[in-house]
C-alpha atoms as a PDB file:
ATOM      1  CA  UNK A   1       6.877  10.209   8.571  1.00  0.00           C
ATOM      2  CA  UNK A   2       6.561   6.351   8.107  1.00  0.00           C
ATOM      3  CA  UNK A   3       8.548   3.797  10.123  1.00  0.00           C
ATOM      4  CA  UNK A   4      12.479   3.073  10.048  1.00  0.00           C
ATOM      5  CA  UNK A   5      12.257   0.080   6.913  1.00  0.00           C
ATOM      6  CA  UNK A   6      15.161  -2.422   7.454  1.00  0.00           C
ATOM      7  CA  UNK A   7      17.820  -3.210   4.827  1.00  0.00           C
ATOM      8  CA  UNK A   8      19.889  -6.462   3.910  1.00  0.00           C
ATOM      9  CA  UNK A   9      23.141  -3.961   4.642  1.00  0.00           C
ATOM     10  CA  UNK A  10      24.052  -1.853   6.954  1.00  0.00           C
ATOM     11  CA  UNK A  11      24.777   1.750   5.660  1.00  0.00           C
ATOM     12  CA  UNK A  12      28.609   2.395   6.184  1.00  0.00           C
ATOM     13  CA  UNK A  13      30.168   5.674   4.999  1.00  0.00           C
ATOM     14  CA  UNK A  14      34.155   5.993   4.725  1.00  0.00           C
ATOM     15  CA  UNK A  15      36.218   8.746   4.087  1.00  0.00           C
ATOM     16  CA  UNK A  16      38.520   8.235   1.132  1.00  0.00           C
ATOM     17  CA  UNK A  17      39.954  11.732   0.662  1.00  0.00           C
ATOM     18  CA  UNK A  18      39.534  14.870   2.280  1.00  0.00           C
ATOM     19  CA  UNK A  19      40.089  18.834  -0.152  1.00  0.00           C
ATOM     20  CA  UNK A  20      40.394  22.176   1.047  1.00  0.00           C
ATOM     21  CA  UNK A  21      38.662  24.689  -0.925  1.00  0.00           C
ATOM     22  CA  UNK A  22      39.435  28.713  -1.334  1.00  0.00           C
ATOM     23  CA  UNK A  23      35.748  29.204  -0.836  1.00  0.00           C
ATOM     24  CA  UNK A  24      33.490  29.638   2.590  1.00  0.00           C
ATOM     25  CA  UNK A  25      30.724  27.342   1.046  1.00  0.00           C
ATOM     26  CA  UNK A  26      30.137  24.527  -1.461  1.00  0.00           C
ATOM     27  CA  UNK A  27      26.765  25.594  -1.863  1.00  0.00           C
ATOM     28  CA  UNK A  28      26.099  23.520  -5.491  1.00  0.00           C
ATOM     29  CA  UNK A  29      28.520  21.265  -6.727  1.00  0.00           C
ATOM     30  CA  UNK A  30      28.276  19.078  -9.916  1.00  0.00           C
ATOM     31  CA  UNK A  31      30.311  16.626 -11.566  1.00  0.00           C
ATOM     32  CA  UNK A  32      31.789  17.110 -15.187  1.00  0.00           C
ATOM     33  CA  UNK A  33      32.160  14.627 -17.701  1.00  0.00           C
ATOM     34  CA  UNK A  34      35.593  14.052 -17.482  1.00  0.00           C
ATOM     35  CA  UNK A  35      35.738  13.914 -13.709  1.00  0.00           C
ATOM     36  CA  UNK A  36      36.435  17.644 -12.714  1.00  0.00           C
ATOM     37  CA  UNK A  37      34.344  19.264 -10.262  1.00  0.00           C
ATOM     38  CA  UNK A  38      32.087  22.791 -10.273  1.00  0.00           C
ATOM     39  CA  UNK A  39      31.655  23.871  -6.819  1.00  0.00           C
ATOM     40  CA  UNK A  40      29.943  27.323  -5.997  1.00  0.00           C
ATOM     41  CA  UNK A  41      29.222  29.483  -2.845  1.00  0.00           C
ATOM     42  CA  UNK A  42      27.016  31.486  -4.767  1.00  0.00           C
ATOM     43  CA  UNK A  43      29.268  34.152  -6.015  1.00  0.00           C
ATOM     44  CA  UNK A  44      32.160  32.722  -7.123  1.00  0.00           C
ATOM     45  CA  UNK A  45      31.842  29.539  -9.700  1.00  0.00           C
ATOM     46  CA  UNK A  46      34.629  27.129 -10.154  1.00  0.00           C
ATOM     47  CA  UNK A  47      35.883  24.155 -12.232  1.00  0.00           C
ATOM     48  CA  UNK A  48      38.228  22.561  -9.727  1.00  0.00           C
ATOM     49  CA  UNK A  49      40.438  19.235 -10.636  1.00  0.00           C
ATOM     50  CA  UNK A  50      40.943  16.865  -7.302  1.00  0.00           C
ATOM     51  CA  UNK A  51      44.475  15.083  -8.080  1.00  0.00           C
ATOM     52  CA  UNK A  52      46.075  13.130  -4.736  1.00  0.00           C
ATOM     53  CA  UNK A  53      44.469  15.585  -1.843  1.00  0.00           C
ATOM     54  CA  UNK A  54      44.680  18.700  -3.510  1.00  0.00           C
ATOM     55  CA  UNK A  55      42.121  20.467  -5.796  1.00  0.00           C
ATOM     56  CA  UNK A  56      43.890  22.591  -8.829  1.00  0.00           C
ATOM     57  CA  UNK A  57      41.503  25.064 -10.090  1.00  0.00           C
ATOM     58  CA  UNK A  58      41.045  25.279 -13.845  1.00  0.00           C
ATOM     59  CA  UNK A  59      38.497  28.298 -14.016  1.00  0.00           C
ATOM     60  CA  UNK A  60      36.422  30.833 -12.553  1.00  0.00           C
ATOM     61  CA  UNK A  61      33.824  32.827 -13.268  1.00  0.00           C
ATOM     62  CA  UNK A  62      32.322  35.705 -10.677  1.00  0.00           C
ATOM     63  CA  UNK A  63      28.898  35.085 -11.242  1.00  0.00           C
ATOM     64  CA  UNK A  64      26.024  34.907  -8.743  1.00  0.00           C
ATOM     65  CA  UNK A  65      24.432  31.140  -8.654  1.00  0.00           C
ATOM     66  CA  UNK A  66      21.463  29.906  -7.537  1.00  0.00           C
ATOM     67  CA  UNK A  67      21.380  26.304  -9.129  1.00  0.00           C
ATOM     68  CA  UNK A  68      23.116  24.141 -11.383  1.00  0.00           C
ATOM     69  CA  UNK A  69      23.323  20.947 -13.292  1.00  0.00           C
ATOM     70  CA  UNK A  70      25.383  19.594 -15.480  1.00  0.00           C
ATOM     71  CA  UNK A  71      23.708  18.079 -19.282  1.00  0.00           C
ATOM     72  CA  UNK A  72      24.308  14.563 -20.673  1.00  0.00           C
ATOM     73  CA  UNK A  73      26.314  16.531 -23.339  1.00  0.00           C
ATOM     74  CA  UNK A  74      28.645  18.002 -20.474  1.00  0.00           C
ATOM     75  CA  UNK A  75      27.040  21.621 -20.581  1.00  0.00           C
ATOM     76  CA  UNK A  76      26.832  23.214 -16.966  1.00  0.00           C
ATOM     77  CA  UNK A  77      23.464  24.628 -17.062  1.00  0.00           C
ATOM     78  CA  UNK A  78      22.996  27.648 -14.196  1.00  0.00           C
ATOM     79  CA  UNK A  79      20.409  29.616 -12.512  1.00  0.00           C
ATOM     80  CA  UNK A  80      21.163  33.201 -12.164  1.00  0.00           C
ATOM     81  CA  UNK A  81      19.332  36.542 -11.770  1.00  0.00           C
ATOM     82  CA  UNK A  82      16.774  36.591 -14.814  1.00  0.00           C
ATOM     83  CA  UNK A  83      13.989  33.767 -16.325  1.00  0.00           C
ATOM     84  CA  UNK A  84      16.705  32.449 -18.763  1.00  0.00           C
ATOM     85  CA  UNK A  85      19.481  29.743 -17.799  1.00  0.00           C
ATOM     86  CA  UNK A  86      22.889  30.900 -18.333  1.00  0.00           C
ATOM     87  CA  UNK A  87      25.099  28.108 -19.711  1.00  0.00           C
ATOM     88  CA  UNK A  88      28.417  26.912 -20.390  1.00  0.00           C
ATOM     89  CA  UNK A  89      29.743  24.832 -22.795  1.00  0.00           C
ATOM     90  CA  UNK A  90      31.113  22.022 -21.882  1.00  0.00           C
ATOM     91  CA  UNK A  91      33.349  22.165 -25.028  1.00  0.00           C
ATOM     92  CA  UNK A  92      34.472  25.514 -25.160  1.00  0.00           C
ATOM     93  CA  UNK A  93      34.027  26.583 -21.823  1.00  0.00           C
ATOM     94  CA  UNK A  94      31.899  29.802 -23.038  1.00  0.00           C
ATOM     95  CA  UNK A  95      29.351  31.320 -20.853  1.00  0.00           C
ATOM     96  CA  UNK A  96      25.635  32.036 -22.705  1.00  0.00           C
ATOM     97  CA  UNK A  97      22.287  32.110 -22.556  1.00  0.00           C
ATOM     98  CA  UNK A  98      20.741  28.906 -22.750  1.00  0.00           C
ATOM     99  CA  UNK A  99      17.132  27.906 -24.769  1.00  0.00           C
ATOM    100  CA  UNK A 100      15.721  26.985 -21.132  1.00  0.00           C
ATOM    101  CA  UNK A 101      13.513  30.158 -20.145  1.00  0.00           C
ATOM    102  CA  UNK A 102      11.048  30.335 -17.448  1.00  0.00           C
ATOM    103  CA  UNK A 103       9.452  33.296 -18.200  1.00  0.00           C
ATOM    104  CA  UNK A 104       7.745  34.926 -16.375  1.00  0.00           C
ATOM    105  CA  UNK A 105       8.882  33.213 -13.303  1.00  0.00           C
ATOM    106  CA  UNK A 106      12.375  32.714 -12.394  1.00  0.00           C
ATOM    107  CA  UNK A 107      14.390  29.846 -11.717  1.00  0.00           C
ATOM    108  CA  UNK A 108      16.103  28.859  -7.799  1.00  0.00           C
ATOM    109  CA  UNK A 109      17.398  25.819  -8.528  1.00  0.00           C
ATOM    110  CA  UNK A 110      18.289  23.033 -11.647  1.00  0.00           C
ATOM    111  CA  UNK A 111      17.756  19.702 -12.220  1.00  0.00           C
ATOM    112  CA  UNK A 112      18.705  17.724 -15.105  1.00  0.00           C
ATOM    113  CA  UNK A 113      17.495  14.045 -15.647  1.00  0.00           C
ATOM    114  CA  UNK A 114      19.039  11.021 -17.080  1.00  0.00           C
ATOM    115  CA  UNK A 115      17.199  11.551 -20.294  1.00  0.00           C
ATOM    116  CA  UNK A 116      18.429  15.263 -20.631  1.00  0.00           C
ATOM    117  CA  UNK A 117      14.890  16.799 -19.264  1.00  0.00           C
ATOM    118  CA  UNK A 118      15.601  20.155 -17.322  1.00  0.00           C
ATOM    119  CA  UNK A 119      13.746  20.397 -14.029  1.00  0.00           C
ATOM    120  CA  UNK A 120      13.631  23.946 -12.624  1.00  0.00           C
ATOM    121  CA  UNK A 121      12.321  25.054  -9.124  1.00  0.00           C
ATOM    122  CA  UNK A 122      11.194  28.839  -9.732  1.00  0.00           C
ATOM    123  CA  UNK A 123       9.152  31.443  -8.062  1.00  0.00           C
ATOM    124  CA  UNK A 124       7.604  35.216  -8.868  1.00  0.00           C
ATOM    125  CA  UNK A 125      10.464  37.910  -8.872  1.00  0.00           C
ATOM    126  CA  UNK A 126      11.153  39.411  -5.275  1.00  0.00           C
ATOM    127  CA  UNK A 127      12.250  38.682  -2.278  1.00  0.00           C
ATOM    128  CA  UNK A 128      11.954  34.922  -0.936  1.00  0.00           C
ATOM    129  CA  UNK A 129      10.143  35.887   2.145  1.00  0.00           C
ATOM    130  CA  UNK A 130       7.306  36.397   3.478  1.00  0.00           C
ATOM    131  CA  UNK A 131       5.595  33.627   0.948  1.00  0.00           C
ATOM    132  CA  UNK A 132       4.686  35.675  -1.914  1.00  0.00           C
ATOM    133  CA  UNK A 133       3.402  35.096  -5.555  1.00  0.00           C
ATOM    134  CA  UNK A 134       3.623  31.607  -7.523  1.00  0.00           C
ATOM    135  CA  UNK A 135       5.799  28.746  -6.480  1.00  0.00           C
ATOM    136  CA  UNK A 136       6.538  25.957  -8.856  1.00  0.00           C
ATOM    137  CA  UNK A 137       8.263  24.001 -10.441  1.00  0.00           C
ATOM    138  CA  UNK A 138       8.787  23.152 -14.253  1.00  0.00           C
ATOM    139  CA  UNK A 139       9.650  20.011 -16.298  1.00  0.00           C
ATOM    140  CA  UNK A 140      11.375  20.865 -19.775  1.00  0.00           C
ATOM    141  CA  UNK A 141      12.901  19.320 -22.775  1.00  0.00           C
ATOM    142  CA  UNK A 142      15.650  19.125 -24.687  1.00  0.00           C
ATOM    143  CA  UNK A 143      14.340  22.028 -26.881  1.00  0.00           C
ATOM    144  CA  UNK A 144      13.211  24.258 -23.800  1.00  0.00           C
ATOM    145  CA  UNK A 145       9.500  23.485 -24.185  1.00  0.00           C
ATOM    146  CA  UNK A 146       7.713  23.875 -21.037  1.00  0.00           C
ATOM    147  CA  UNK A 147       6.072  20.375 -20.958  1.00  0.00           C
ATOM    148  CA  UNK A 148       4.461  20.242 -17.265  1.00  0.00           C
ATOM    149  CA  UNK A 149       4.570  22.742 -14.040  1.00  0.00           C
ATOM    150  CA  UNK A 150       3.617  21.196 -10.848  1.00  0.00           C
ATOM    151  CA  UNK A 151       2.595  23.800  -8.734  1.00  0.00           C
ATOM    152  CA  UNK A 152      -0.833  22.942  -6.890  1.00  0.00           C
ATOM    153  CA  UNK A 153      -2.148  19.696  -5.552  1.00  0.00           C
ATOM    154  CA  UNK A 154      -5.806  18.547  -6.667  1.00  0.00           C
ATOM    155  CA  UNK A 155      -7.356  20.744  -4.018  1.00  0.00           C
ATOM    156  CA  UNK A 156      -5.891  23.585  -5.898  1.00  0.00           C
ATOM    157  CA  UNK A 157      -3.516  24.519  -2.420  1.00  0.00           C
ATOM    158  CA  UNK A 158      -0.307  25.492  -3.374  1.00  0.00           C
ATOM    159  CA  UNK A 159       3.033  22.452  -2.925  1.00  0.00           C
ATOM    160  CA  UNK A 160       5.672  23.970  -2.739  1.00  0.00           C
ATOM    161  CA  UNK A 161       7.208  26.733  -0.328  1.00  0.00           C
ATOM    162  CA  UNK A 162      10.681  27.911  -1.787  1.00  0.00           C
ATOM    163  CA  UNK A 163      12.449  24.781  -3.970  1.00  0.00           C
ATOM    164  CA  UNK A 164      15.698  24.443  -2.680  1.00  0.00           C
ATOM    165  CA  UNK A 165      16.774  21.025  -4.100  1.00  0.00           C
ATOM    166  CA  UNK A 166      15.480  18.657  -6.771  1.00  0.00           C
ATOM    167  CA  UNK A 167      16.349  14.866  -7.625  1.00  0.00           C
ATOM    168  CA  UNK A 168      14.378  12.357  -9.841  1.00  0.00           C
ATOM    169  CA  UNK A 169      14.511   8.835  -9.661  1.00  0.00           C
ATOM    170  CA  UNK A 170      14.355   6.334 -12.122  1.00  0.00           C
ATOM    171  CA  UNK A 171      10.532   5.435 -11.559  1.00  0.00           C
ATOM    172  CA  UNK A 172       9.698   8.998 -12.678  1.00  0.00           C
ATOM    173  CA  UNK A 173       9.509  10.985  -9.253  1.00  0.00           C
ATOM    174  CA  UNK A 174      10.526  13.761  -8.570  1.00  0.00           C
ATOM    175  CA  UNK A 175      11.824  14.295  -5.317  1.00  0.00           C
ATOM    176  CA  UNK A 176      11.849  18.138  -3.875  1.00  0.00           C
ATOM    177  CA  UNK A 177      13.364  19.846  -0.665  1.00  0.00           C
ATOM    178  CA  UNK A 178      10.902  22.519  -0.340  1.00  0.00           C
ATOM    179  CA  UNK A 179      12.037  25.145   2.185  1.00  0.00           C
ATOM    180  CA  UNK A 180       9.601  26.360   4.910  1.00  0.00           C
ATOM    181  CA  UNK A 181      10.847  29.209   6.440  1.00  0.00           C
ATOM    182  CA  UNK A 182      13.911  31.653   6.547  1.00  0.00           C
ATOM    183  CA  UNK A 183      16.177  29.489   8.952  1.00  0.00           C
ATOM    184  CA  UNK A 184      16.041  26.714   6.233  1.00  0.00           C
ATOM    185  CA  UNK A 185      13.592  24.561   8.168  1.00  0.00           C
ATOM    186  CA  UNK A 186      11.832  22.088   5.588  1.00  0.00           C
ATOM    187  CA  UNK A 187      10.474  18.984   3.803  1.00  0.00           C
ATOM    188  CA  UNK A 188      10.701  16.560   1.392  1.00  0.00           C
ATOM    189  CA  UNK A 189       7.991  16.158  -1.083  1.00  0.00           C
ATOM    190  CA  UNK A 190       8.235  13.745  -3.689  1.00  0.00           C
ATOM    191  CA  UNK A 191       5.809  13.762  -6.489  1.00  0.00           C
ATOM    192  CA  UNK A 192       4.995  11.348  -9.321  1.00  0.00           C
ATOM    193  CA  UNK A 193       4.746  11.612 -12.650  1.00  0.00           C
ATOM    194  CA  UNK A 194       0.905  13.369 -12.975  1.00  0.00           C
ATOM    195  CA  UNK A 195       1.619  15.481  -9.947  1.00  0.00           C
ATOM    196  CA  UNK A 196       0.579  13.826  -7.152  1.00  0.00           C
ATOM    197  CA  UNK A 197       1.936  13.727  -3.626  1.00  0.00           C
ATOM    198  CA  UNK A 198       3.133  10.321  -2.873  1.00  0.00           C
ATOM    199  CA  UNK A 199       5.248  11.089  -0.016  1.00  0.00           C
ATOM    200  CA  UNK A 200       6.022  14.540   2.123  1.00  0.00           C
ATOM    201  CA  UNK A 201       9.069  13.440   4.845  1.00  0.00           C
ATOM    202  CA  UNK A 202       9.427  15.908   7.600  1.00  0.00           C
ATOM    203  CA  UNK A 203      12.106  14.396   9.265  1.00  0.00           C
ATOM    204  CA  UNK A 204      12.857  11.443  12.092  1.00  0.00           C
ATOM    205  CA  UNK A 205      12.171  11.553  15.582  1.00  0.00           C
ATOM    206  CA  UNK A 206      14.981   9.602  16.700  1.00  0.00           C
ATOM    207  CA  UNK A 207      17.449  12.369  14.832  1.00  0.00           C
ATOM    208  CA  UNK A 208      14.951  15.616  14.682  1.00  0.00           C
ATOM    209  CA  UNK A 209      13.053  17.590  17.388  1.00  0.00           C
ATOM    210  CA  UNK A 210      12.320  20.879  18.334  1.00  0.00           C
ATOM    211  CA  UNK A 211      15.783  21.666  19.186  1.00  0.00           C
ATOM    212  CA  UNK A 212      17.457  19.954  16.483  1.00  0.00           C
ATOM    213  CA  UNK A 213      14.891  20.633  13.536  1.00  0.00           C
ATOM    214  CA  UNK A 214      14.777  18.797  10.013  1.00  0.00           C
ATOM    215  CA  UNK A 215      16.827  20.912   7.636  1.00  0.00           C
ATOM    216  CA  UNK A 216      17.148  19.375   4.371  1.00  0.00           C
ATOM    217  CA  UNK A 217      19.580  21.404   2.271  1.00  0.00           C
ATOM    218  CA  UNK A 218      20.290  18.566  -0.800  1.00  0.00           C
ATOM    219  CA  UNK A 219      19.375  15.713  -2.156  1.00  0.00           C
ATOM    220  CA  UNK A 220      20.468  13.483  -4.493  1.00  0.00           C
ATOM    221  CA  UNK A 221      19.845  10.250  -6.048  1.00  0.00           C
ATOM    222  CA  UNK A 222      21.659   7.238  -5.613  1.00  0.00           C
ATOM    223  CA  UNK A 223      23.082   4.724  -8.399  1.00  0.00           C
ATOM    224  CA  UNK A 224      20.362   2.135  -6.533  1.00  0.00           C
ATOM    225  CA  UNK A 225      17.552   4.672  -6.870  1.00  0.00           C
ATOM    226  CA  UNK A 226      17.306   5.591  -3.355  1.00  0.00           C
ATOM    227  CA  UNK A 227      17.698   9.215  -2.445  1.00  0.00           C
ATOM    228  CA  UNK A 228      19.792  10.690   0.045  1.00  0.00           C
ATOM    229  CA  UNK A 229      19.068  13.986   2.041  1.00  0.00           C
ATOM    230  CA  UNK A 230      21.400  16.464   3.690  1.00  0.00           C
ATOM    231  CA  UNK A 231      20.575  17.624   7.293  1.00  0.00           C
ATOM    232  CA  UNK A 232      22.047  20.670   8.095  1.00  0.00           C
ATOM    233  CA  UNK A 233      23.298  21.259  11.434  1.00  0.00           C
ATOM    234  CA  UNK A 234      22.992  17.855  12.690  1.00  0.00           C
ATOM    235  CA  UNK A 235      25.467  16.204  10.109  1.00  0.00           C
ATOM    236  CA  UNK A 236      22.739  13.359   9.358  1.00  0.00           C
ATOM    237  CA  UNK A 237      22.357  11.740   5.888  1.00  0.00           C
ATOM    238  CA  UNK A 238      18.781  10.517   5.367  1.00  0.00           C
ATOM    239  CA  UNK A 239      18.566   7.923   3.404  1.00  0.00           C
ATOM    240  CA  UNK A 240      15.188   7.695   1.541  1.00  0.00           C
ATOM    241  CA  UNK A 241      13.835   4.788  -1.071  1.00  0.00           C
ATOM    242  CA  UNK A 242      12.319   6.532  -4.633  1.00  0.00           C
ATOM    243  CA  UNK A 243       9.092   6.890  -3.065  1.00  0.00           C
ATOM    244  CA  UNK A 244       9.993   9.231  -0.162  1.00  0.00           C
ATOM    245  CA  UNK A 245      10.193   6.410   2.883  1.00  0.00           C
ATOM    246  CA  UNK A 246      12.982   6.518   5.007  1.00  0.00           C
ATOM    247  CA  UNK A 247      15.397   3.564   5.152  1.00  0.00           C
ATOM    248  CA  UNK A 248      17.960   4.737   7.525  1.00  0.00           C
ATOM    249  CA  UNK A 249      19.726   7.619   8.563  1.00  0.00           C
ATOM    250  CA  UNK A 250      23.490   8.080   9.437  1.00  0.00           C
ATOM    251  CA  UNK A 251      25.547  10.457  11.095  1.00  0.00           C
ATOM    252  CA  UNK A 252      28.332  11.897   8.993  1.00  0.00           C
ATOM    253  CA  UNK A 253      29.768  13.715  12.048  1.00  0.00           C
ATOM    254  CA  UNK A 254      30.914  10.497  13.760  1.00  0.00           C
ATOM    255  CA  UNK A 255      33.493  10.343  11.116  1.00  0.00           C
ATOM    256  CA  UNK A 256      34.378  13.999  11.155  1.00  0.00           C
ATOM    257  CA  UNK A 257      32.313  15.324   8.848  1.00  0.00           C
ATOM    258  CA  UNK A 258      30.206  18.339   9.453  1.00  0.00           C
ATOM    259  CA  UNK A 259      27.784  20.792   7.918  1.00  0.00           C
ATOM    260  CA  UNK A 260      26.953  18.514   4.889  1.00  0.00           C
ATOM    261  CA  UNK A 261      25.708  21.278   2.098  1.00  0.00           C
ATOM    262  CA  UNK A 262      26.047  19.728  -1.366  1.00  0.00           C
ATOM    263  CA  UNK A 263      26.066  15.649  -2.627  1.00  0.00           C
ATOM    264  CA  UNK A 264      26.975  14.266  -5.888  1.00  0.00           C
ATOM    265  CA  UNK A 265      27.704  10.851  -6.908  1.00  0.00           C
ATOM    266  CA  UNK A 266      30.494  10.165  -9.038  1.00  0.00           C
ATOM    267  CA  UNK A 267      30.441   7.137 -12.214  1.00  0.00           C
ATOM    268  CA  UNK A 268      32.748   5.439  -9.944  1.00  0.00           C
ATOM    269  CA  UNK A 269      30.218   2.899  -7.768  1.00  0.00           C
ATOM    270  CA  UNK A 270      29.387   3.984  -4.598  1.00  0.00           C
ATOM    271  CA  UNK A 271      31.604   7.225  -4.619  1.00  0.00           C
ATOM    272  CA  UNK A 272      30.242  10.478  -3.074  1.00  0.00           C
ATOM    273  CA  UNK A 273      31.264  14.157  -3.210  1.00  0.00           C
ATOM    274  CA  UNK A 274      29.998  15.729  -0.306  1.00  0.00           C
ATOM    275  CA  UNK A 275      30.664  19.833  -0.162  1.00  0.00           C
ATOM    276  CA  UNK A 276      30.301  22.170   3.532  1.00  0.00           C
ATOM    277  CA  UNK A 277      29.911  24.915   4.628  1.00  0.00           C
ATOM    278  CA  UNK A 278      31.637  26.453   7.783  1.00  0.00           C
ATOM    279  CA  UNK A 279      29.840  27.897  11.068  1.00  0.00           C
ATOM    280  CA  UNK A 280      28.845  31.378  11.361  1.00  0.00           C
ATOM    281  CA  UNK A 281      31.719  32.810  13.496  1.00  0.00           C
ATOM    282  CA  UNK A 282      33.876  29.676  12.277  1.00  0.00           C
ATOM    283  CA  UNK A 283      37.703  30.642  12.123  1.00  0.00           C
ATOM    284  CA  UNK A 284      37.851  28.109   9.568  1.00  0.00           C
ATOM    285  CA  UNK A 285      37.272  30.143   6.123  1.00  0.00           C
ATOM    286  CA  UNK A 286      37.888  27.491   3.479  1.00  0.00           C
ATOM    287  CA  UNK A 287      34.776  25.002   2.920  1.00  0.00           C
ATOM    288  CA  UNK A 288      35.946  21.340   3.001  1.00  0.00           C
ATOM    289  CA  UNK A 289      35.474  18.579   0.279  1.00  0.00           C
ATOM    290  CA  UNK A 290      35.468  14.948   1.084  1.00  0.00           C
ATOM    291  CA  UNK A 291      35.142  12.346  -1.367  1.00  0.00           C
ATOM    292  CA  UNK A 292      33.923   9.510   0.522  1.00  0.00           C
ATOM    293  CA  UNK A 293      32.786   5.661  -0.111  1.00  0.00           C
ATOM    294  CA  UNK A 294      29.449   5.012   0.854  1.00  0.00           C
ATOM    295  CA  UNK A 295      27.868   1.508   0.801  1.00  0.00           C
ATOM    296  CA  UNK A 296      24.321  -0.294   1.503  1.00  0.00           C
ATOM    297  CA  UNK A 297      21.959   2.125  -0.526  1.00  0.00           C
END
């Protein structure tokens, strides 16, 4: 797991605005070009506009989601139910099929880089679990060419268990939380550029154990090119560098922040969206939004 590395600054998070969603989860949420939101719980997609402490909702579509991304040209890119990318336009707001196609596999999850290269994590059609079939993931271009699939290491054993979240950094990693088993327990694996395994981070023992297991459910990359990782059900951020090695984790709940789902940086430096969830048997229905200012990584 590699030792705690120190940093010039402490890690301080603050809470700059708090939303209140009309949906149980912020499973995915991406940022749009002009500074609205998409936010997801899987079922129901919306494009939601955060003025003062409110969100105003500018559109919805019902549509089952298992990933998305926003393009450099403002297209919201989306896995759904097939081996094709839906896609809407970030101009007209029209929902399509995109050029990106996985076929024969289908994509979990999206990832678009910097330079406009899609990143999907995908598997063999059927159920997630029990472990079945080909797991993988797969780098494309701008034109949908498939250009490389990572999806065993050089002793031909297979990486990756079910991709759940994918950054890259600006070194060329890609950094993957691969989920291990059906109660989201997991890893992060980050991989460079030819497909090897630089780095797999299971957790920290001063914040994970056997009753408080590592569940990564996000990541996300950091203007500084550090990555940051969303536990679960202990409210921890783990802060990563590019290569995979912790720097320092910190515990959202101590400012009242709990079940951390979905991250995404704003252009505005060192501003965070961070989307929850709410407890199974939680009176609370809506999922809360914070926007929050987070400083030293």
């Amino acid at each position: 797991m590699g030792s705690v590395q120190l940093v010039s600054n402490a890690v301080n998070v603050r809470i700059v605005k708090q939303f209140q969603t009309d949906i149980s989860r912020v499973f995915f949420l991406s940022l749009c070009s002009e500074n609205s939101l998409w936010i997801t719980d899987n079922n129901v997609l919306q494009k939601v506009n955060p003025v003062e402490h409110k969100l105003t909702v500018e559109s919805i579509f019902n549509i089952e989601v298992y990933g998305m991304a926003v393009t450099p040209t403002g297209d919201l890119l989306l896995a759904v139910d097939g081996s094709v990318l839906k896609q809407i336009s970030g101009k007209t707001g029209e929902l399509a099929d995109s050029i990106y196609n996985a076929h024969p596999l289908h994509p979990y999850v999206v990832h678009v880089t910097k330079d406009g290269k899609v990143i999907v994590g995908v598997k063999s059609r059927g159920k997630a679990w029990p472990v079945t079939g080909r797991r993988a993931i797969i780098v494309m271009n701008q034109k949908g060419e498939h250009e490389t699939i990572y999806e065993h290491d050089k002793n031909n054993t297979r990486i990756f268990t079910f991709v759940k979240s994918i950054t890259s950094t600006d070194n060329g990693n890609i950094c993957v939380v691969d989920k291990l088993s059906e109660d989201t327990r997991g890893r992060i694996v980050v991989l460079n550029r030819d497909g090897d395994i630089l780095q797999i981070y299971t957790g920290h023992h001063e914040v994970n154990n056997e009753n408080k297991p590592f569940k990564p459910v996000n990541i996300v990359t950091t203007p500084s090119d550090n990555i940051i990782v969303a536990d679960l059900n202990i409210y921890i951020l783990h802060i990563l560098n590019n290569c995979g090695h912790l720097i320092k984790h910190y515990n959202i709940g101590d400012i009242g922040i709990s079940s951390p789902y979905s991250l995404c940086f704003t252009k505005t430096a060192g501003q965070l969206y961070i989307g929850c969830t709410t407890k199974v048997g939680s009176s609370e229905k809506p999922a809360k939004l914070y926007e929050v200012h987070i400083t030293g990584c």
